[in-house]
PDB file of N, CA and C in Angstrom:
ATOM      1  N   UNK A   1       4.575 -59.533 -35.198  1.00  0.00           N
ATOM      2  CA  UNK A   1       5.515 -58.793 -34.362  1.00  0.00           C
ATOM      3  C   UNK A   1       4.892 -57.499 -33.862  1.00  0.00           C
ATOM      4  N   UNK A   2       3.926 -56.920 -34.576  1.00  0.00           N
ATOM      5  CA  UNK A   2       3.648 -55.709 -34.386  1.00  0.00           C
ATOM      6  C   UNK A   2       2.452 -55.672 -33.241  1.00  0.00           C
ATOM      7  N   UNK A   3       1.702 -57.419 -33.288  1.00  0.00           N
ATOM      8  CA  UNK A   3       0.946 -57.165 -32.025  1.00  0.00           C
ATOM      9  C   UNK A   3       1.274 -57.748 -30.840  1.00  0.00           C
ATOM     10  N   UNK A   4       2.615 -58.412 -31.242  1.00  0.00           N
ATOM     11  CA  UNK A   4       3.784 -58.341 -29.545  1.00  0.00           C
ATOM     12  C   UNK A   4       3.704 -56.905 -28.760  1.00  0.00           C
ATOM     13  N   UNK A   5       3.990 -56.226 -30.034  1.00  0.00           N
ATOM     14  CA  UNK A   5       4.717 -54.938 -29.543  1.00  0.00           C
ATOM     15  C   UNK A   5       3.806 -53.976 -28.743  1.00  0.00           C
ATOM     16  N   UNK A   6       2.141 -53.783 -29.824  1.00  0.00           N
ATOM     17  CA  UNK A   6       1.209 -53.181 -28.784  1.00  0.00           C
ATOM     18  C   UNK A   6       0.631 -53.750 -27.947  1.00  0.00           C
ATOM     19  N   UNK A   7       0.571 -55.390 -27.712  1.00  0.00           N
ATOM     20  CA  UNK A   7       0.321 -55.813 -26.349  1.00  0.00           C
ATOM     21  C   UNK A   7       1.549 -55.346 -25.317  1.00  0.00           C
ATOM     22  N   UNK A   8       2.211 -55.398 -25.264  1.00  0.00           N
ATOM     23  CA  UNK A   8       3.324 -55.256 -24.320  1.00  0.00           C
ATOM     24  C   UNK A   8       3.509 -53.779 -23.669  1.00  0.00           C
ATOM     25  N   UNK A   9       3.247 -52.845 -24.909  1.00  0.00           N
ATOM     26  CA  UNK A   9       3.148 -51.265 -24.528  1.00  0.00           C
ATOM     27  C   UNK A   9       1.903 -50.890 -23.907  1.00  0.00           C
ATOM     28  N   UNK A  10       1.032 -51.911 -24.356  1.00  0.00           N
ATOM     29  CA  UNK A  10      -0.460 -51.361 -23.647  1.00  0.00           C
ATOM     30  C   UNK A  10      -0.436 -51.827 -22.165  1.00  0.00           C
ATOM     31  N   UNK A  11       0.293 -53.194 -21.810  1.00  0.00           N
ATOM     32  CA  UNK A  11       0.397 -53.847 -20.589  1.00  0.00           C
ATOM     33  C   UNK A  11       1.616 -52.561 -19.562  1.00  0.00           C
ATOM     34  N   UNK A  12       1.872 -52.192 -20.456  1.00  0.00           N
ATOM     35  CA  UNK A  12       3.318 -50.986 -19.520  1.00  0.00           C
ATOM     36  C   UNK A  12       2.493 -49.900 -18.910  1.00  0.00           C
ATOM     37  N   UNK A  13       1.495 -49.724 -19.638  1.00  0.00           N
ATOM     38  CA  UNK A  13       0.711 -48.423 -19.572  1.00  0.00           C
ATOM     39  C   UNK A  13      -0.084 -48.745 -18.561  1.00  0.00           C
ATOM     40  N   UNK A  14      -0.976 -49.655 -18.627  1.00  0.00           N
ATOM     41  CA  UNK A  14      -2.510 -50.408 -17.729  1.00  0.00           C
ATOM     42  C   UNK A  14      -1.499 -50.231 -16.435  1.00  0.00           C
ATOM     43  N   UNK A  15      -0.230 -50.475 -16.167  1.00  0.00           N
ATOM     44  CA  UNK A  15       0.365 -51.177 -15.063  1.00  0.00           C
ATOM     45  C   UNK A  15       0.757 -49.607 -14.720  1.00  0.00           C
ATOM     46  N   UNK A  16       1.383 -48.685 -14.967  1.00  0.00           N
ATOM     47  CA  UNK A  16       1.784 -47.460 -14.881  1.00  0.00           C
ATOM     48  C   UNK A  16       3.359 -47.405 -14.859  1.00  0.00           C
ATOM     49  N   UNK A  17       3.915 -48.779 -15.538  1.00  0.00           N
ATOM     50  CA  UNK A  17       5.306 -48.838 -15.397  1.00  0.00           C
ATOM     51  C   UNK A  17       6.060 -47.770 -15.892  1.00  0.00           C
ATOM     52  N   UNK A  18       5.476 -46.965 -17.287  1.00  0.00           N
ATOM     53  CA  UNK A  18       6.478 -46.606 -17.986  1.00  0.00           C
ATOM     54  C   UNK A  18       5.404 -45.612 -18.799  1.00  0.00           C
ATOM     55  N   UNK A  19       5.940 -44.477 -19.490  1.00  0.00           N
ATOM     56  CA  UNK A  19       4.948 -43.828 -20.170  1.00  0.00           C
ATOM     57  C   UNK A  19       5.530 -44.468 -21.474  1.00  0.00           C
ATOM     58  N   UNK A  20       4.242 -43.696 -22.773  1.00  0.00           N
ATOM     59  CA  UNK A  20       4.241 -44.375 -23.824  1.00  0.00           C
ATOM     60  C   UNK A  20       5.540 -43.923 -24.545  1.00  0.00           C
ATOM     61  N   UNK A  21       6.125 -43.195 -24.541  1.00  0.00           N
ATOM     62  CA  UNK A  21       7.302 -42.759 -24.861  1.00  0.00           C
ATOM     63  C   UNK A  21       8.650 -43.887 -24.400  1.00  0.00           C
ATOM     64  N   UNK A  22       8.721 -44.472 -23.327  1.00  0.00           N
ATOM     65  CA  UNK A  22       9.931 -44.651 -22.919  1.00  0.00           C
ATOM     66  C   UNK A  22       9.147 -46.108 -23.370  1.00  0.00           C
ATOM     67  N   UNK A  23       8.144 -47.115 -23.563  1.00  0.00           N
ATOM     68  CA  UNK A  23       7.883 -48.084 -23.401  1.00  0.00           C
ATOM     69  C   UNK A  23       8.076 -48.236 -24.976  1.00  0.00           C
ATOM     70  N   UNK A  24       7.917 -47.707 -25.738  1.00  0.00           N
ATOM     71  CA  UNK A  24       8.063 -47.960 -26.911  1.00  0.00           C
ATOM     72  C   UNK A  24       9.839 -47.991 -27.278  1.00  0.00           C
ATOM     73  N   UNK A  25      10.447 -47.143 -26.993  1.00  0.00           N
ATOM     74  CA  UNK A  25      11.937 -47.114 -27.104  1.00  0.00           C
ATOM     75  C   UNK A  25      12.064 -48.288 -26.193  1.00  0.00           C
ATOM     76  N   UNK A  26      12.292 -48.438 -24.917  1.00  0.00           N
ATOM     77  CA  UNK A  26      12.471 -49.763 -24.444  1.00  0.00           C
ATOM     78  C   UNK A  26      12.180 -50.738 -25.329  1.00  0.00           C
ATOM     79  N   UNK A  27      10.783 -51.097 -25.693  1.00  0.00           N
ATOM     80  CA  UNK A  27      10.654 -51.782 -26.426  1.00  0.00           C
ATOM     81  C   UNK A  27      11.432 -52.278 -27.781  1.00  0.00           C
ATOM     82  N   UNK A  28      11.242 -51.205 -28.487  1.00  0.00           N
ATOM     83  CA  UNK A  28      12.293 -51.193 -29.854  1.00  0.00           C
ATOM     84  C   UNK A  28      13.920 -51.859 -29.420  1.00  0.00           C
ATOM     85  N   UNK A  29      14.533 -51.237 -28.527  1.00  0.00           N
ATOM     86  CA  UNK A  29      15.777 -51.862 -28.001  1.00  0.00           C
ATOM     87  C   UNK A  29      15.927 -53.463 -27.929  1.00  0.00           C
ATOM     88  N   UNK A  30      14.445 -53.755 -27.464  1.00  0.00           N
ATOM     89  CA  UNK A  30      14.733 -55.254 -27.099  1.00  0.00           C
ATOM     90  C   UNK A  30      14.410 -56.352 -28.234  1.00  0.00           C
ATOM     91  N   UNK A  31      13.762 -55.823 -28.769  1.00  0.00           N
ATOM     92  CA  UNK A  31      13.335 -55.781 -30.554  1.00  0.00           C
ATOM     93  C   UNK A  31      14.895 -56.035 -31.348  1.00  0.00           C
ATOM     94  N   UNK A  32      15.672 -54.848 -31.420  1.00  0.00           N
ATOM     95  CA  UNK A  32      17.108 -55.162 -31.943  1.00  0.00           C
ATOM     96  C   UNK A  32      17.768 -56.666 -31.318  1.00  0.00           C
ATOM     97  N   UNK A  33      17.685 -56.560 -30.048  1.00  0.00           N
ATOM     98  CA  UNK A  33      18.461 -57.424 -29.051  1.00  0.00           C
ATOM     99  C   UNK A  33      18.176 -58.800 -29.820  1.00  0.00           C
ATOM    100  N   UNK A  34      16.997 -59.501 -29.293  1.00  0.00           N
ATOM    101  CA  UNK A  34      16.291 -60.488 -29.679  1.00  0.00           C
ATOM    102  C   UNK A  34      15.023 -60.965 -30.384  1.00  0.00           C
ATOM    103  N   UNK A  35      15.038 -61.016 -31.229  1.00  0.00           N
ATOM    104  CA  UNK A  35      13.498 -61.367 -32.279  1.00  0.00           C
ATOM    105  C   UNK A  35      12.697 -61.661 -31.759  1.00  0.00           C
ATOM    106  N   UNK A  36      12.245 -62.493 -30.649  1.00  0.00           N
ATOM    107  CA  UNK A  36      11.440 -63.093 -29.930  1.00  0.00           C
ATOM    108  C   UNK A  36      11.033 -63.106 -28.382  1.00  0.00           C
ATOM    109  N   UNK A  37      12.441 -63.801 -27.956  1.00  0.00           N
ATOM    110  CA  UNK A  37      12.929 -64.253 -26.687  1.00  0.00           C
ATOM    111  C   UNK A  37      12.516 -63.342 -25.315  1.00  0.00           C
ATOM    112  N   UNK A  38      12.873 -62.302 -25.421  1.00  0.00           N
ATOM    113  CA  UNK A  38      13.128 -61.042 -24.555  1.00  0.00           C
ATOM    114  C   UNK A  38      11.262 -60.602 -24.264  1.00  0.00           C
ATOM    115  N   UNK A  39      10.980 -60.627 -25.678  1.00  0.00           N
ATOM    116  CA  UNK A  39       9.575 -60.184 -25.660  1.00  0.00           C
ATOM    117  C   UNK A  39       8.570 -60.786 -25.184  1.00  0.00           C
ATOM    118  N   UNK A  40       8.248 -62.013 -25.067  1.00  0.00           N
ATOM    119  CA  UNK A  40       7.865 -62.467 -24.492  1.00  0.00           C
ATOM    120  C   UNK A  40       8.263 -62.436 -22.800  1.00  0.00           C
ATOM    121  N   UNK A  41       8.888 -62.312 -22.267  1.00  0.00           N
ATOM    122  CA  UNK A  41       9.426 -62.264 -20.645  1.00  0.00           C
ATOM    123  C   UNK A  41       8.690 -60.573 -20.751  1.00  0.00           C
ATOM    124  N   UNK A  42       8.854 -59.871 -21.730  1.00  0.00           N
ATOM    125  CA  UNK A  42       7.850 -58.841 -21.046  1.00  0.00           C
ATOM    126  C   UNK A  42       6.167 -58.975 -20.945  1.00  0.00           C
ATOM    127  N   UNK A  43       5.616 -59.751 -22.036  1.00  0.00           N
ATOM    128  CA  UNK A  43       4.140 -60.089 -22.466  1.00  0.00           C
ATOM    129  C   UNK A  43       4.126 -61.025 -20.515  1.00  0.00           C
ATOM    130  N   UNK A  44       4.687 -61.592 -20.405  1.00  0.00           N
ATOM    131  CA  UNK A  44       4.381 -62.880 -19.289  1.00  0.00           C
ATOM    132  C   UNK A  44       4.783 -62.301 -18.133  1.00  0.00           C
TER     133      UNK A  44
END
């Protein structure tokens, strides 16, 4: 789970979507939401 999480924050960053602050809280949110599901649609 934990290298969902820094692939996905590192892909937010490379892209300039989001700083590391808000990508990690985003993140965490979607983390509560769904175990899996969600996270992936951000990795892809």
């Amino acid at each position: 789970m934990k290298k969902l999480i820094i692939s996905t924050v590192f892909k937010m960053l490379v892209y300039g979507q989001q700083d590391l602050a808000e990508a990690f809280t985003h993140q965490a949110i979607v983390i509560e939401q769904n175990q899996t599901g969600l996270i992936y649609d951000f990795i892809v």
